[in-house]
Protein backbone atom coordinates (compact mmCIF):
# COMPACT_ATOMS: atom_id res chain seq x y z
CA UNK A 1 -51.45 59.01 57.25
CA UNK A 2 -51.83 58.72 53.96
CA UNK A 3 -47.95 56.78 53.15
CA UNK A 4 -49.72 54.21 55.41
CA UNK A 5 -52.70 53.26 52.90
CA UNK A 6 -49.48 52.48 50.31
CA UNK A 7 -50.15 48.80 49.95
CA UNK A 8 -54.40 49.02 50.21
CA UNK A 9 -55.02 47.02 47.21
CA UNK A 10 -53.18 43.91 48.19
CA UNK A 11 -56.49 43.38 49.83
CA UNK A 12 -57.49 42.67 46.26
CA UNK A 13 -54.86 40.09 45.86
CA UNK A 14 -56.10 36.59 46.57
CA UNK A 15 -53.71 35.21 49.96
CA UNK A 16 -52.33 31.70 48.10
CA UNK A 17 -50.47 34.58 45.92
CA UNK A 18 -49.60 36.65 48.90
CA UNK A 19 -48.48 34.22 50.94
CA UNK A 20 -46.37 31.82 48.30
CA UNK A 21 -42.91 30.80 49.63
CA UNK A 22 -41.69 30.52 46.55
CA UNK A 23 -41.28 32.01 42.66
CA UNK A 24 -44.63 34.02 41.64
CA UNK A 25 -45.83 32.43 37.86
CA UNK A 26 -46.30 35.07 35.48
CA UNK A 27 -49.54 35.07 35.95
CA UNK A 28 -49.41 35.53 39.75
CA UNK A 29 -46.77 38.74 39.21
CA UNK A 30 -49.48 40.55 37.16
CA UNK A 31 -51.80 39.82 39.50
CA UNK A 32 -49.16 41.20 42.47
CA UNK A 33 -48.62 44.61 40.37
CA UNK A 34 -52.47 45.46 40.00
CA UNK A 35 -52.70 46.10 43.90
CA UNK A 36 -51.95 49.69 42.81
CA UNK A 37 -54.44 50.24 40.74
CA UNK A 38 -56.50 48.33 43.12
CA UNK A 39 -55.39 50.53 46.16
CA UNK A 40 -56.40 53.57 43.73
CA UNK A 41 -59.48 52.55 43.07
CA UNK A 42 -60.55 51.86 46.79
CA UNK A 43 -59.25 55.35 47.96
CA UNK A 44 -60.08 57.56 45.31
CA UNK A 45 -63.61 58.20 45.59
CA UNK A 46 -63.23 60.20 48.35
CA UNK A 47 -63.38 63.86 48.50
CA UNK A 48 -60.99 64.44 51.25
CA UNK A 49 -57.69 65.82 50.50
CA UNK A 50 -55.56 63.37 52.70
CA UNK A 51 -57.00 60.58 51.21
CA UNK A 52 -56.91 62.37 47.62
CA UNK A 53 -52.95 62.33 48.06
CA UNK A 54 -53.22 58.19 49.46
CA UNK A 55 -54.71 57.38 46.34
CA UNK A 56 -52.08 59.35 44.28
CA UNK A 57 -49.68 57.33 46.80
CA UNK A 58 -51.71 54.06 46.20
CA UNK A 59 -51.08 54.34 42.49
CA UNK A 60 -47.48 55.14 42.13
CA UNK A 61 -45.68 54.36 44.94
CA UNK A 62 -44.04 51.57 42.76
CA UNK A 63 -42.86 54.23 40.00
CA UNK A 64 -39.14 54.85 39.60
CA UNK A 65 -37.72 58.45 38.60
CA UNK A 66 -36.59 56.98 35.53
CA UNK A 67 -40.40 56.10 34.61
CA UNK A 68 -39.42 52.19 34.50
CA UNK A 69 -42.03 51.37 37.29
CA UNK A 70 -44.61 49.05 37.53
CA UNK A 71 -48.39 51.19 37.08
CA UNK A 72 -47.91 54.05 35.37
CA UNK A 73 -45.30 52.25 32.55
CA UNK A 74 -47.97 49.60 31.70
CA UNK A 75 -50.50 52.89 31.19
CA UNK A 76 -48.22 54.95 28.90
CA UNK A 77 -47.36 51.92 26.91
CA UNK A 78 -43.95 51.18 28.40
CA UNK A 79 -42.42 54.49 27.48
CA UNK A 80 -40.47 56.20 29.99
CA UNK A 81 -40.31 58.89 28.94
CA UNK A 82 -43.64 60.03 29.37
CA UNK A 83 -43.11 59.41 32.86
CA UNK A 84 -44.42 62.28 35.30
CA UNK A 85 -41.45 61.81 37.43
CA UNK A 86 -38.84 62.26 34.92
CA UNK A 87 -41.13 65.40 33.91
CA UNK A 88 -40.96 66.89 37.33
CA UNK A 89 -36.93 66.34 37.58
CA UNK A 90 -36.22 67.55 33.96
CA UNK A 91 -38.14 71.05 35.61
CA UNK A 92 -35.90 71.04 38.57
């Protein structure tokens, strides 16, 4: 249920940028990468604990391991290695 809810903040994406056949502008691309902040802000409020881990989903479901991903990068100031993924493996 909540790997469904991954892509909830396109609704916050204006369609002409959704739809475009062709090359987003720079502009249009920044726009495209805050649907996961945007998905995380819709879901989060709530208290239950499905939801809870959709709007963890929501928020970094565009993060690679080696923290080069799209939301969480732009929050720790482009430094991977603050990443929590790369945390997580190095504790493996």
């Amino acid at each position: 249920m909540a790997a469904t809810l991954h892509d909830i903040g396109k609704i916050g994406v204006p369609d002409n940028i959704l739809m475009k056949p062709g090359l987003l502008t720079e502009v249009e691309i920044a726009t495209m990468q805050a649907h996961t902040q945007i998905g995380h802000e819709i879901v989060s409020p709530s208290t239950d604990e499905i939801m809870k881990v959709a709007a963890a989903i929501a928020l970094s479901h565009h993060e690679r391991w080696d923290g080069s991903g799209l939301s969480l990068q732009a929050r720790r100031g482009g430094d991977p290695d603050r990443s929590p993924h790369r945390s997580g493996v190095r504790c493996l």
